[in-house]
PDB file of N, CA and C in Angstrom:
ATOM      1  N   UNK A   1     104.450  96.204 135.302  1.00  0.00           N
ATOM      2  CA  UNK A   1     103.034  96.172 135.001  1.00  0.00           C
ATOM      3  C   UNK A   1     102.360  95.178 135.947  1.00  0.00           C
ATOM      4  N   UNK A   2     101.223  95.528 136.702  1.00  0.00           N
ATOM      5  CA  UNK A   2     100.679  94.207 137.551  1.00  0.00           C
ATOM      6  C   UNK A   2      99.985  93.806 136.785  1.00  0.00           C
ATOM      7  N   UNK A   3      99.812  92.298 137.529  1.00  0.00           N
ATOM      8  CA  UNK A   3      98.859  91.583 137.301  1.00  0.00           C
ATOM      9  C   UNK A   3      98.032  91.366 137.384  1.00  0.00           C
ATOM     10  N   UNK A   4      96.709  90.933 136.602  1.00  0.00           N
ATOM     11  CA  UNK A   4      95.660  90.921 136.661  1.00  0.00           C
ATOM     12  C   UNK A   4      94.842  89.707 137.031  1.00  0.00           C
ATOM     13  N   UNK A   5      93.872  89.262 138.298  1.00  0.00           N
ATOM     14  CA  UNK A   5      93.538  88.914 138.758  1.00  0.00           C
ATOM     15  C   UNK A   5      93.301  87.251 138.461  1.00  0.00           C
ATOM     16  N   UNK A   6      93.230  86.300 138.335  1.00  0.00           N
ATOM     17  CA  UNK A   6      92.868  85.001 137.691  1.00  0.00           C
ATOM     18  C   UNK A   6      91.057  85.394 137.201  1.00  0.00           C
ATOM     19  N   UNK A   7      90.298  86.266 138.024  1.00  0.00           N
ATOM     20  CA  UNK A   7      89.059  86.146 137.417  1.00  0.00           C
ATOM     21  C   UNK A   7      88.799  87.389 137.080  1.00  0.00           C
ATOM     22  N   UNK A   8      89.696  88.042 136.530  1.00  0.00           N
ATOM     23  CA  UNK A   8      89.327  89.364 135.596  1.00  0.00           C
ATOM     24  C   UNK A   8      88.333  88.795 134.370  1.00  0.00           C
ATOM     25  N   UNK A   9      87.928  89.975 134.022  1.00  0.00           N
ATOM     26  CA  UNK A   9      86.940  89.564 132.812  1.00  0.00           C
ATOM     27  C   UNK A   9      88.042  89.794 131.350  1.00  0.00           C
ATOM     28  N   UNK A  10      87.759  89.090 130.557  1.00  0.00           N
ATOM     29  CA  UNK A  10      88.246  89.159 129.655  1.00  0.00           C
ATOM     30  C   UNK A  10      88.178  90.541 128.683  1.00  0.00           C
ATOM     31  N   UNK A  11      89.398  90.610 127.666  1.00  0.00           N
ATOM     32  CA  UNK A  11      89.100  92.016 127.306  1.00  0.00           C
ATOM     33  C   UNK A  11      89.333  91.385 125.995  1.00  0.00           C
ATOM     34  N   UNK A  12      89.379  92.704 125.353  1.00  0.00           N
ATOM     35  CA  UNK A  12      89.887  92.006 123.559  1.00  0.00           C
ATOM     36  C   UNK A  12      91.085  93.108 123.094  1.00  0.00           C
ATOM     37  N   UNK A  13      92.135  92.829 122.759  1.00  0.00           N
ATOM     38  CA  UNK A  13      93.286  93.535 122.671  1.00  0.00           C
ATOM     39  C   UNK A  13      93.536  93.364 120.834  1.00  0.00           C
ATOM     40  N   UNK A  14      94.125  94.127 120.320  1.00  0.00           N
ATOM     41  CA  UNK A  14      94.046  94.846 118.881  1.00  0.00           C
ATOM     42  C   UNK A  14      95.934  94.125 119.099  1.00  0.00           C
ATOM     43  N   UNK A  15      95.836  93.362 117.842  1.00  0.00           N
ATOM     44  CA  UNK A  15      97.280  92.876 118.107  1.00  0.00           C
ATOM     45  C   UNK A  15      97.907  92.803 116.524  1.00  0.00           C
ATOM     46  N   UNK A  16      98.888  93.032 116.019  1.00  0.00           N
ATOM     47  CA  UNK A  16      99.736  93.290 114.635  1.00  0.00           C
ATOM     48  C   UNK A  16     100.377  92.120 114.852  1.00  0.00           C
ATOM     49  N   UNK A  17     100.188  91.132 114.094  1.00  0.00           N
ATOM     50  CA  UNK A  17     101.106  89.585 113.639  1.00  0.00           C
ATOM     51  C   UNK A  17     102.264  89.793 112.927  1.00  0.00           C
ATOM     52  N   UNK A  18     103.355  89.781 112.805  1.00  0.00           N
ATOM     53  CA  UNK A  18     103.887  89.184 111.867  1.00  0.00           C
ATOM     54  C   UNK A  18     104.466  87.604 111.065  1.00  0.00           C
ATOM     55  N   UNK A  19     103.981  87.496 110.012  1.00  0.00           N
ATOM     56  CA  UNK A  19     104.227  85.588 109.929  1.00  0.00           C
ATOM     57  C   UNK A  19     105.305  85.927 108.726  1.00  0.00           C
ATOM     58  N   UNK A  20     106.110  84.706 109.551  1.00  0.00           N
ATOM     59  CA  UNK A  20     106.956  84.388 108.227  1.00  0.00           C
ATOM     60  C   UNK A  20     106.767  83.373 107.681  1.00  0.00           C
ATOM     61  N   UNK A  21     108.177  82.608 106.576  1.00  0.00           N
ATOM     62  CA  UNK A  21     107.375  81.302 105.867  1.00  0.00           C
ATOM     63  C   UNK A  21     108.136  80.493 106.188  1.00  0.00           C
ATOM     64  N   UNK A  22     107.289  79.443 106.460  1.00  0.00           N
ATOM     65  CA  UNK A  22     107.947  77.774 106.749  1.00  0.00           C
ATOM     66  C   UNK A  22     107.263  77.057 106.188  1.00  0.00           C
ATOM     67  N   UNK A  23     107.671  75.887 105.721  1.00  0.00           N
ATOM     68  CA  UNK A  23     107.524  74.864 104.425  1.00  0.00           C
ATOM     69  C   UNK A  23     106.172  74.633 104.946  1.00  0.00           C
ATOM     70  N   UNK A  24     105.281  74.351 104.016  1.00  0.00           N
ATOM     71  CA  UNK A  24     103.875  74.470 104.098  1.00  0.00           C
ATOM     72  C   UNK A  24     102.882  75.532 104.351  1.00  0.00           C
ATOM     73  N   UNK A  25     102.902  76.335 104.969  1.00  0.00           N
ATOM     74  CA  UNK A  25     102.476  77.330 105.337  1.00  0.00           C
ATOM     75  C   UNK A  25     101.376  77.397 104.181  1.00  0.00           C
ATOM     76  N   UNK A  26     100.426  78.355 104.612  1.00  0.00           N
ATOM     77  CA  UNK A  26      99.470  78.655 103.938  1.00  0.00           C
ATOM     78  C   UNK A  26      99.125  80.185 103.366  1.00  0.00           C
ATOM     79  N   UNK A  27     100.803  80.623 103.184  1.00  0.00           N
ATOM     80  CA  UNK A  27     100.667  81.617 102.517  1.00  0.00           C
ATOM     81  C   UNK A  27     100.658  81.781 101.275  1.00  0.00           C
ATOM     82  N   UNK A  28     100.404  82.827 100.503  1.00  0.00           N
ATOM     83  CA  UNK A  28     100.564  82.425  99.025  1.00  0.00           C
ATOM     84  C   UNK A  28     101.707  82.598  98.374  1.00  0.00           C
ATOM     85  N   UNK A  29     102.001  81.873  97.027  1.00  0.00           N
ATOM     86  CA  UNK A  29     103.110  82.007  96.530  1.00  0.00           C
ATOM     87  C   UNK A  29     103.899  83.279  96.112  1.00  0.00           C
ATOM     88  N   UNK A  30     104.557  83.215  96.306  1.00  0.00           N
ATOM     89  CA  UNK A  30     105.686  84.581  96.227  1.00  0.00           C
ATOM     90  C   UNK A  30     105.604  85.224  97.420  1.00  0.00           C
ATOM     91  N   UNK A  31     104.703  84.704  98.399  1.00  0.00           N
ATOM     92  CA  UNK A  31     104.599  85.872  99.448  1.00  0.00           C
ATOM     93  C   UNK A  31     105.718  85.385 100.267  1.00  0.00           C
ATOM     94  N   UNK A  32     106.816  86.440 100.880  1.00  0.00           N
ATOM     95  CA  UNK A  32     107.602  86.622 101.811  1.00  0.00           C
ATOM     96  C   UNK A  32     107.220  86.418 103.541  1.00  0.00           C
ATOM     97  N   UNK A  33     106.228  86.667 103.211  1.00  0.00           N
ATOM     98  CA  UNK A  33     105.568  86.561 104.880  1.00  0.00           C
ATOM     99  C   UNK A  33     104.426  87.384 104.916  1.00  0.00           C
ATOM    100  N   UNK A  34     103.697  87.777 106.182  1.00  0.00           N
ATOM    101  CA  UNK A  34     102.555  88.467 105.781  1.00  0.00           C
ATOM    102  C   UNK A  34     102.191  89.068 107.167  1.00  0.00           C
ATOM    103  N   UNK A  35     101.509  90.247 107.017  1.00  0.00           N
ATOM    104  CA  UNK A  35     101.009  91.122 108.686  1.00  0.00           C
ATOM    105  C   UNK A  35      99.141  90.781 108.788  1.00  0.00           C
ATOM    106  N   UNK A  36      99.330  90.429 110.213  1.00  0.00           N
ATOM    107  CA  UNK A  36      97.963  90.201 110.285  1.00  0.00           C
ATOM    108  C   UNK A  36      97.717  91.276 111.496  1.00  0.00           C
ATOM    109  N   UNK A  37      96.185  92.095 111.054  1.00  0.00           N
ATOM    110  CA  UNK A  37      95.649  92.918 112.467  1.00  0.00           C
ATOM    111  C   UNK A  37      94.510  91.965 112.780  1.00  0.00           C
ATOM    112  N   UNK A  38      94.841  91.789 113.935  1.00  0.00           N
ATOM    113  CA  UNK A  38      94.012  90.551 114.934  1.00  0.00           C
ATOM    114  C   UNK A  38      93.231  91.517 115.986  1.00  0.00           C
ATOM    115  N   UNK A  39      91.543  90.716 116.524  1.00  0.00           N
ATOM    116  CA  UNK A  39      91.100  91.059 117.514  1.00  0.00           C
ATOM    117  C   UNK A  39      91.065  89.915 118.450  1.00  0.00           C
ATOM    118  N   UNK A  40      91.797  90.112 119.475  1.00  0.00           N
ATOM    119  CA  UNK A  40      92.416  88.558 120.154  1.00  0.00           C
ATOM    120  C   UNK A  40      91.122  89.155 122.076  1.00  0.00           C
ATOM    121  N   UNK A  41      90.348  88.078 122.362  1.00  0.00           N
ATOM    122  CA  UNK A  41      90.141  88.122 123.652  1.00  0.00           C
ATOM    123  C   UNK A  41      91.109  87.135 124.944  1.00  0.00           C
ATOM    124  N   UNK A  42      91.103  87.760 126.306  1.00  0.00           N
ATOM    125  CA  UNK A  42      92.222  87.121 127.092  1.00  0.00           C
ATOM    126  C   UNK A  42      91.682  88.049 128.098  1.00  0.00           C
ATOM    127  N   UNK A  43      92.065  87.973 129.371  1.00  0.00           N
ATOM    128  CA  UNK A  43      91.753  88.342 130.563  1.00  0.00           C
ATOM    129  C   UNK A  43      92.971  89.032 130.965  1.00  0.00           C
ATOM    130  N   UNK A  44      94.347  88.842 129.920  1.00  0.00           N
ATOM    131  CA  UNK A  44      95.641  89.991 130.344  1.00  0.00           C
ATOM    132  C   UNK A  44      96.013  89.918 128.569  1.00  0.00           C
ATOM    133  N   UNK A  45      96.313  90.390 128.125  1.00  0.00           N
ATOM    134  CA  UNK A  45      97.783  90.937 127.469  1.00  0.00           C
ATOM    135  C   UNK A  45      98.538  89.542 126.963  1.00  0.00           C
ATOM    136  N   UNK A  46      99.100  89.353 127.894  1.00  0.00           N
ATOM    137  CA  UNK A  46     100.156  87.975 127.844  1.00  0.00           C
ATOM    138  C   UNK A  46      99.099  86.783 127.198  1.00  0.00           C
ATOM    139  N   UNK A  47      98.075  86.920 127.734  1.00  0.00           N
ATOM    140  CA  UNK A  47      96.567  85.598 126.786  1.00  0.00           C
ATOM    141  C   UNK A  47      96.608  85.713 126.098  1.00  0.00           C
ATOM    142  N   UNK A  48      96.388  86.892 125.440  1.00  0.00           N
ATOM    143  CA  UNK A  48      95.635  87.147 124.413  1.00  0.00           C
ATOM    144  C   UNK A  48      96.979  86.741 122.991  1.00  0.00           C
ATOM    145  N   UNK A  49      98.036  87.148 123.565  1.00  0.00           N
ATOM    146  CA  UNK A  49      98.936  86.819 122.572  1.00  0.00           C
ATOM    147  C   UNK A  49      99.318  85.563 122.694  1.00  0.00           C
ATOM    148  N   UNK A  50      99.373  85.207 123.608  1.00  0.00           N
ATOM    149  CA  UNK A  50      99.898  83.603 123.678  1.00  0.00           C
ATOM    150  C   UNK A  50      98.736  82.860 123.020  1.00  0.00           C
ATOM    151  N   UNK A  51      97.387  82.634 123.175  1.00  0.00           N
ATOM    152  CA  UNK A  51      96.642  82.034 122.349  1.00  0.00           C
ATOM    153  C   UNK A  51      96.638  82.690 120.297  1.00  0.00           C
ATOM    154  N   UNK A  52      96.838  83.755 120.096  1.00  0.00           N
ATOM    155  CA  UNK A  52      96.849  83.767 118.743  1.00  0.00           C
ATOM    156  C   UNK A  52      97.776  83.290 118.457  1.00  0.00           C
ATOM    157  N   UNK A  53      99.315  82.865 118.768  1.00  0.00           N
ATOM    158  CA  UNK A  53     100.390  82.555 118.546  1.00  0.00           C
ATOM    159  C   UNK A  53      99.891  81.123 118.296  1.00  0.00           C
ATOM    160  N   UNK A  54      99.371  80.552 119.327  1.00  0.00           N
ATOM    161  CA  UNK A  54      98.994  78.952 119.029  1.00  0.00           C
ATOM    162  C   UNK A  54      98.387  78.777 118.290  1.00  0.00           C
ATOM    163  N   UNK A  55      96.974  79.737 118.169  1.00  0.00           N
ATOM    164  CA  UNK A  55      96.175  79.593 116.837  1.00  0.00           C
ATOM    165  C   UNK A  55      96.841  79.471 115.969  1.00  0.00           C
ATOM    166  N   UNK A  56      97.831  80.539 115.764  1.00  0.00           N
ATOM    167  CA  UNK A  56      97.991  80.488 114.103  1.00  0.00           C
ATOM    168  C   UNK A  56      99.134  79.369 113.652  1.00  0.00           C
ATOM    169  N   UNK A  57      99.501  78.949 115.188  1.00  0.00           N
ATOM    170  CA  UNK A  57     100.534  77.809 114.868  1.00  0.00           C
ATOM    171  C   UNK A  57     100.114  76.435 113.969  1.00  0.00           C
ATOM    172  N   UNK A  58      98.554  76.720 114.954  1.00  0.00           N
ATOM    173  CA  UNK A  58      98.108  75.207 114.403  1.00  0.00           C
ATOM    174  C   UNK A  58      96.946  74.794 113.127  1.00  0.00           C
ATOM    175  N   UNK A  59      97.466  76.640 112.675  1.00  0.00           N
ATOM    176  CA  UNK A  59      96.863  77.002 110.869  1.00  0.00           C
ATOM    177  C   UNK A  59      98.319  76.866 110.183  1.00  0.00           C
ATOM    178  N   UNK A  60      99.680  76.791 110.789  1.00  0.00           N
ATOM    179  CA  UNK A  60     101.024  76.347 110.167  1.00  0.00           C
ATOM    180  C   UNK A  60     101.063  77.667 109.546  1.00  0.00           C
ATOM    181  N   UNK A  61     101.242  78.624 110.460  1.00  0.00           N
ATOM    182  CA  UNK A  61     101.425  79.784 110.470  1.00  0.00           C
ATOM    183  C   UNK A  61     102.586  80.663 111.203  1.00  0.00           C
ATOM    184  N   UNK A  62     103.815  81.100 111.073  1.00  0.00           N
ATOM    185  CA  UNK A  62     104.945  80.810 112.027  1.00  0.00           C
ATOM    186  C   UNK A  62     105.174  82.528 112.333  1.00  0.00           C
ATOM    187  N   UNK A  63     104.437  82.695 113.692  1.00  0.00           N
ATOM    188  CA  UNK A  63     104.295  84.652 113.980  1.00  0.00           C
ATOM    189  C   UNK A  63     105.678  84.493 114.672  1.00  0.00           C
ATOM    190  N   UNK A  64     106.471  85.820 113.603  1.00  0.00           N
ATOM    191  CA  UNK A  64     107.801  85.983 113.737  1.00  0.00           C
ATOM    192  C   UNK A  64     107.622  87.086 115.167  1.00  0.00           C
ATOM    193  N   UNK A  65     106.917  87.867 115.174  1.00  0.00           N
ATOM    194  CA  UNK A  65     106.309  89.282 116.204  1.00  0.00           C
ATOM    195  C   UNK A  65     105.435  89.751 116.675  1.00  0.00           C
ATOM    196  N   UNK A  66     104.634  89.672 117.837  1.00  0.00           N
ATOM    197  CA  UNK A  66     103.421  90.612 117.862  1.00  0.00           C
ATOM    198  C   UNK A  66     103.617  91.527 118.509  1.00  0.00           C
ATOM    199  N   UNK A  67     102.731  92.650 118.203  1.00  0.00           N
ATOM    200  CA  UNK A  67     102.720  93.992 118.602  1.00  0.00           C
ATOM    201  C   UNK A  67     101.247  94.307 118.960  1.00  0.00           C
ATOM    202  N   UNK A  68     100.625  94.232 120.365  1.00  0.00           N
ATOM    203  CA  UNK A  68      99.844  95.016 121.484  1.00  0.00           C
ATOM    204  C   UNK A  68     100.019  96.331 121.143  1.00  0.00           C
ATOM    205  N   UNK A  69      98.179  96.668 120.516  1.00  0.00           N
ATOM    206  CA  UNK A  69      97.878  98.491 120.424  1.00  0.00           C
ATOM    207  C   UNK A  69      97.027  98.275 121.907  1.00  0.00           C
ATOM    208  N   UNK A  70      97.134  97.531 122.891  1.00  0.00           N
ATOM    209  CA  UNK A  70      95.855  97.331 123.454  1.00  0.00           C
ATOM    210  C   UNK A  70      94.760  97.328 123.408  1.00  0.00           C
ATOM    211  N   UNK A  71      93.788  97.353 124.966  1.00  0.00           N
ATOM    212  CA  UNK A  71      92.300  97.400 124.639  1.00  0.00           C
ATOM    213  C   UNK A  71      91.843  98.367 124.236  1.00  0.00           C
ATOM    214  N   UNK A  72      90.472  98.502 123.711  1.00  0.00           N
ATOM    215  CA  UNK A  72      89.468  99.554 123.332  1.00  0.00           C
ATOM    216  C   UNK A  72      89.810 100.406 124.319  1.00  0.00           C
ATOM    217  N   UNK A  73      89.761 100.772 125.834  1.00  0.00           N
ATOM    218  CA  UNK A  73      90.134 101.390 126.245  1.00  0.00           C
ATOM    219  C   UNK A  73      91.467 102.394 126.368  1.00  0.00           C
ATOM    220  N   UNK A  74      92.504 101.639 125.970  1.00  0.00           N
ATOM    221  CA  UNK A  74      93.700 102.057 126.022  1.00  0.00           C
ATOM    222  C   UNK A  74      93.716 102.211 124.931  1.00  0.00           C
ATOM    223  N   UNK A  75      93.392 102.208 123.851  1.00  0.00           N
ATOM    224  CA  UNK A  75      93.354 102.962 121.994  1.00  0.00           C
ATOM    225  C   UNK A  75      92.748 104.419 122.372  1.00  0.00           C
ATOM    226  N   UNK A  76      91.625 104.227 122.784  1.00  0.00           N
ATOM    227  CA  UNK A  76      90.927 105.379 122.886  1.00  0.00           C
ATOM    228  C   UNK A  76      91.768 106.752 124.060  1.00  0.00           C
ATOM    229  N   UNK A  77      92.153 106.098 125.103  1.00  0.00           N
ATOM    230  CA  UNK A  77      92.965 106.842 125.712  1.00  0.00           C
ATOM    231  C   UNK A  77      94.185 107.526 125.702  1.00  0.00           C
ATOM    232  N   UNK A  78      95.039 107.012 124.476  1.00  0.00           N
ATOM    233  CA  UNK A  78      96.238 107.136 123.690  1.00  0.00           C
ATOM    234  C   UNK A  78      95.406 107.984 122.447  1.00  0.00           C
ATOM    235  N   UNK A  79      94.343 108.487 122.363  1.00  0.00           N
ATOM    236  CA  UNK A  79      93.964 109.282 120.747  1.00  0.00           C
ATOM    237  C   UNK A  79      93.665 108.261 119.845  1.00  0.00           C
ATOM    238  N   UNK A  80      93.292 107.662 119.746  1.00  0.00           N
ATOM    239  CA  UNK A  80      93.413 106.444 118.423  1.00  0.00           C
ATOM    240  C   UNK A  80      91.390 106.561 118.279  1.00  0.00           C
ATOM    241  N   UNK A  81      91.008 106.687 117.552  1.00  0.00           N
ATOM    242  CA  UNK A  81      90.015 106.998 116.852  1.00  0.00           C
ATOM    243  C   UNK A  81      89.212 105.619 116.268  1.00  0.00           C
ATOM    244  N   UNK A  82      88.418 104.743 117.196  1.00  0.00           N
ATOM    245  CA  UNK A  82      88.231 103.612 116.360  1.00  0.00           C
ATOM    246  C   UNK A  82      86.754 103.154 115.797  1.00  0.00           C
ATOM    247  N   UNK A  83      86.490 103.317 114.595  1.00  0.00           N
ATOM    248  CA  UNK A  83      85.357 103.385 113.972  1.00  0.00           C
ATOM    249  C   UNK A  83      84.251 102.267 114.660  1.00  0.00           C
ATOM    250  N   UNK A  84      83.197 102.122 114.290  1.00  0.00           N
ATOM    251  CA  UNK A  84      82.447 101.574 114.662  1.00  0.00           C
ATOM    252  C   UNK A  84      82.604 100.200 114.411  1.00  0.00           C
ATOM    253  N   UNK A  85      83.106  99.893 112.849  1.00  0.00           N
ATOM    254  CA  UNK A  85      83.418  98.291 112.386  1.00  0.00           C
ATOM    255  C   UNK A  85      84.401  97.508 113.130  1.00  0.00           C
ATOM    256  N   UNK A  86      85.283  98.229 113.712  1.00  0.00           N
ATOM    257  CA  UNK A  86      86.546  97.860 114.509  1.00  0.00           C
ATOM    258  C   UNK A  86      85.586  97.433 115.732  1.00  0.00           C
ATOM    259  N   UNK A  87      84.791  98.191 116.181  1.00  0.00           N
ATOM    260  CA  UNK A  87      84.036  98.215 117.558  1.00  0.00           C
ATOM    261  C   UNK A  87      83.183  96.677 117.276  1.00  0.00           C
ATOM    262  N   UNK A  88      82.534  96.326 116.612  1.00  0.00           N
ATOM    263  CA  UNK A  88      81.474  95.338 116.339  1.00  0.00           C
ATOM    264  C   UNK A  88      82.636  94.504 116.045  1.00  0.00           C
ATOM    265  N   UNK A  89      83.768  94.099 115.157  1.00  0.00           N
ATOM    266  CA  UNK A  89      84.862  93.054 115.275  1.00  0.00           C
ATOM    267  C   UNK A  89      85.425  92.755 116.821  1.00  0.00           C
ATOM    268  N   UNK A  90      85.449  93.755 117.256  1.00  0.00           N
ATOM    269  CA  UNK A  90      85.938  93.479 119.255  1.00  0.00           C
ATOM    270  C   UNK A  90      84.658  92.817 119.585  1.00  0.00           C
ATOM    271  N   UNK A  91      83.268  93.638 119.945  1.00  0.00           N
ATOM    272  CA  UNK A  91      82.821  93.020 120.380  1.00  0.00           C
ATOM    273  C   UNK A  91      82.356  91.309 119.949  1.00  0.00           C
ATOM    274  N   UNK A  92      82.580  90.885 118.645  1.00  0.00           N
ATOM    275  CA  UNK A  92      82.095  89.495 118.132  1.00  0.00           C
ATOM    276  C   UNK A  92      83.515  88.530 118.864  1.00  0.00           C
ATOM    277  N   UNK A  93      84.919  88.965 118.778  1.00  0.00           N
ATOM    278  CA  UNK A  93      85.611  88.599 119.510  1.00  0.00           C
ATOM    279  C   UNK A  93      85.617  88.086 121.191  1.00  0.00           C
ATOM    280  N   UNK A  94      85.001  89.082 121.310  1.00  0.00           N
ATOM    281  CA  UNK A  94      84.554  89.172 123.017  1.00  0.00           C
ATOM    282  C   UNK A  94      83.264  88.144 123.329  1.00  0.00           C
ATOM    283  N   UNK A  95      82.588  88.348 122.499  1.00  0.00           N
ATOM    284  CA  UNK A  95      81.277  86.803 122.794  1.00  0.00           C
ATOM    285  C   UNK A  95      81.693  85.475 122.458  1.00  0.00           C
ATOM    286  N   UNK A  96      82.452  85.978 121.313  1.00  0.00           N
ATOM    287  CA  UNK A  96      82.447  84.544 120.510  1.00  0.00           C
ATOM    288  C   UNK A  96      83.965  83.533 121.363  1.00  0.00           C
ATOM    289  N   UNK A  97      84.222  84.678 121.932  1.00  0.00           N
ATOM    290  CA  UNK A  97      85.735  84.211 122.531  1.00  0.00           C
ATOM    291  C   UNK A  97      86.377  83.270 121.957  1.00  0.00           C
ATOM    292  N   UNK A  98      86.487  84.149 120.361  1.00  0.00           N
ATOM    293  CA  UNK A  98      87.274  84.061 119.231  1.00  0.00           C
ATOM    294  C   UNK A  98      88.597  85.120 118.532  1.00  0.00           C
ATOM    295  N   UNK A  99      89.614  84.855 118.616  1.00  0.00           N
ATOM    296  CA  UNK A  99      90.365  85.528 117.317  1.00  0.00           C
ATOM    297  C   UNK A  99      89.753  85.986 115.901  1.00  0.00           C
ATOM    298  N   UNK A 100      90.006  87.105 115.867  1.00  0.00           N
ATOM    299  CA  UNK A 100      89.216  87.451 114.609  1.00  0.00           C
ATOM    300  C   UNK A 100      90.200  88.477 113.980  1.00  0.00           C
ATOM    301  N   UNK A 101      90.758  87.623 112.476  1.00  0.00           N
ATOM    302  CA  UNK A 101      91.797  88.319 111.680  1.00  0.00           C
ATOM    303  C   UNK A 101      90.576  89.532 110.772  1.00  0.00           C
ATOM    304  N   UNK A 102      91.250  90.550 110.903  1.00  0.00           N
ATOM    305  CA  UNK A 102      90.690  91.721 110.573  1.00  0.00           C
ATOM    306  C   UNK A 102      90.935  92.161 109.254  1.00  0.00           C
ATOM    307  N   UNK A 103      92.592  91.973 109.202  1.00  0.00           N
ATOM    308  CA  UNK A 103      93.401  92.429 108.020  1.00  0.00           C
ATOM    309  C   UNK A 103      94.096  91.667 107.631  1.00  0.00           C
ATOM    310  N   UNK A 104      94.780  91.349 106.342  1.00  0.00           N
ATOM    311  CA  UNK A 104      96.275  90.711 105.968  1.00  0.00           C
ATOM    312  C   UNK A 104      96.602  91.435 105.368  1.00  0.00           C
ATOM    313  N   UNK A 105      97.648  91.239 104.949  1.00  0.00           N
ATOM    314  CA  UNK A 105      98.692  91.851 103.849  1.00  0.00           C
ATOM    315  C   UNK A 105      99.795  91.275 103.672  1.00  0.00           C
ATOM    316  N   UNK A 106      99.997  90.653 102.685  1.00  0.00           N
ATOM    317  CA  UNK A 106     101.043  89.679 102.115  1.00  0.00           C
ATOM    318  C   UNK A 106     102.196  90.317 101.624  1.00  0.00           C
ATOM    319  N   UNK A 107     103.398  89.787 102.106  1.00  0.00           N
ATOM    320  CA  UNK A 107     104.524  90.969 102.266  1.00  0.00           C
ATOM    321  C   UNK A 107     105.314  90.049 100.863  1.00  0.00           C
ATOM    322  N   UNK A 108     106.062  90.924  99.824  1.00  0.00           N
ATOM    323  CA  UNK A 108     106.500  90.281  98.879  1.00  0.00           C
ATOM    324  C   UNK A 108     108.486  90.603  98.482  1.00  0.00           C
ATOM    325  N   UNK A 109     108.901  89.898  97.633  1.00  0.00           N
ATOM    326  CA  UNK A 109     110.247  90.320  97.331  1.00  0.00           C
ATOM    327  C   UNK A 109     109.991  91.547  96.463  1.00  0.00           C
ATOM    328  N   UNK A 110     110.160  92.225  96.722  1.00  0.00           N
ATOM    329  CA  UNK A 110     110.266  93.369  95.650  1.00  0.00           C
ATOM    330  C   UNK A 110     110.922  93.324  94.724  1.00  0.00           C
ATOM    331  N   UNK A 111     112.193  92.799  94.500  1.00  0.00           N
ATOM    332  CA  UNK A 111     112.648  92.723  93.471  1.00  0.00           C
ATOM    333  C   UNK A 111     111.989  91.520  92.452  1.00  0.00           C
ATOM    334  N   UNK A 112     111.158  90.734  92.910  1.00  0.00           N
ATOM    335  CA  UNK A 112     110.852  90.151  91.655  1.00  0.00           C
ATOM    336  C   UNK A 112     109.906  90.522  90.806  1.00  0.00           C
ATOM    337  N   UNK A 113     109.411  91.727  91.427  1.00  0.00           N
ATOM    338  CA  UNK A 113     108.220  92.611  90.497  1.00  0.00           C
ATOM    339  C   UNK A 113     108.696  93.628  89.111  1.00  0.00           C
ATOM    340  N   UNK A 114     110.342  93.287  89.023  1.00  0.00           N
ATOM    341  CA  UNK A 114     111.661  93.225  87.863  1.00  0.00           C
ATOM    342  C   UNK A 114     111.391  92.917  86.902  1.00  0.00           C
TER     343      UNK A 114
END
């Protein structure tokens, strides 16, 4: 994959977190870990994840995985269908040249729902 220029413009890339738990964390109780859909801005790929990783490090947040759907462009070019609310979360990302958690979902033991 090349690289992209030092003064590319920044894009905003659609990124799937996964966090697990480490002592303190600010997940909730019983939760196992939790998936976050992030709108992350960065000028490559490799930014955009490397800064949410820190973000959420230094919310004591410990991302076991991320997973790149890419940019608006590359969603749309792969078929991916993205509503308008998704569109206005990128773009507030893109001005605010902010991370912006979209979704969570708190992942649990299943068996203790026994």
């Amino acid at each position: 994959m090349p690289r992209k220029p030092r003064d590319a413009a920044p894009q905003v890339y659609t990124l799937l977190v996964d966090l697990g738990r480490q002592p303190g964390d600010p997940l909730p109780d019983g939760a196992t870990g939790a998936g976050l859909l992030v709108y992350a801005p960065g000028t490559t790929e490799a930014e955009a994840v490397r800064e949410t990783v820190a973000l959420l490090k230094t919310a004591g947040m410990q991302a076991l995985d991320v997973t790149s759907y890419g940019t608006l462009a590359e969603r749309e070019s792969a078929g991916d269908t993205v509503p308008e609310e998704e569109r206005a979360l990128m773009a507030r990302a893109l001005d605010e040249d902010v991370v912006i958690v979209a979704q969570k979902t708190w992942f649990g033991d299943e068996d203790d729902d026994e």
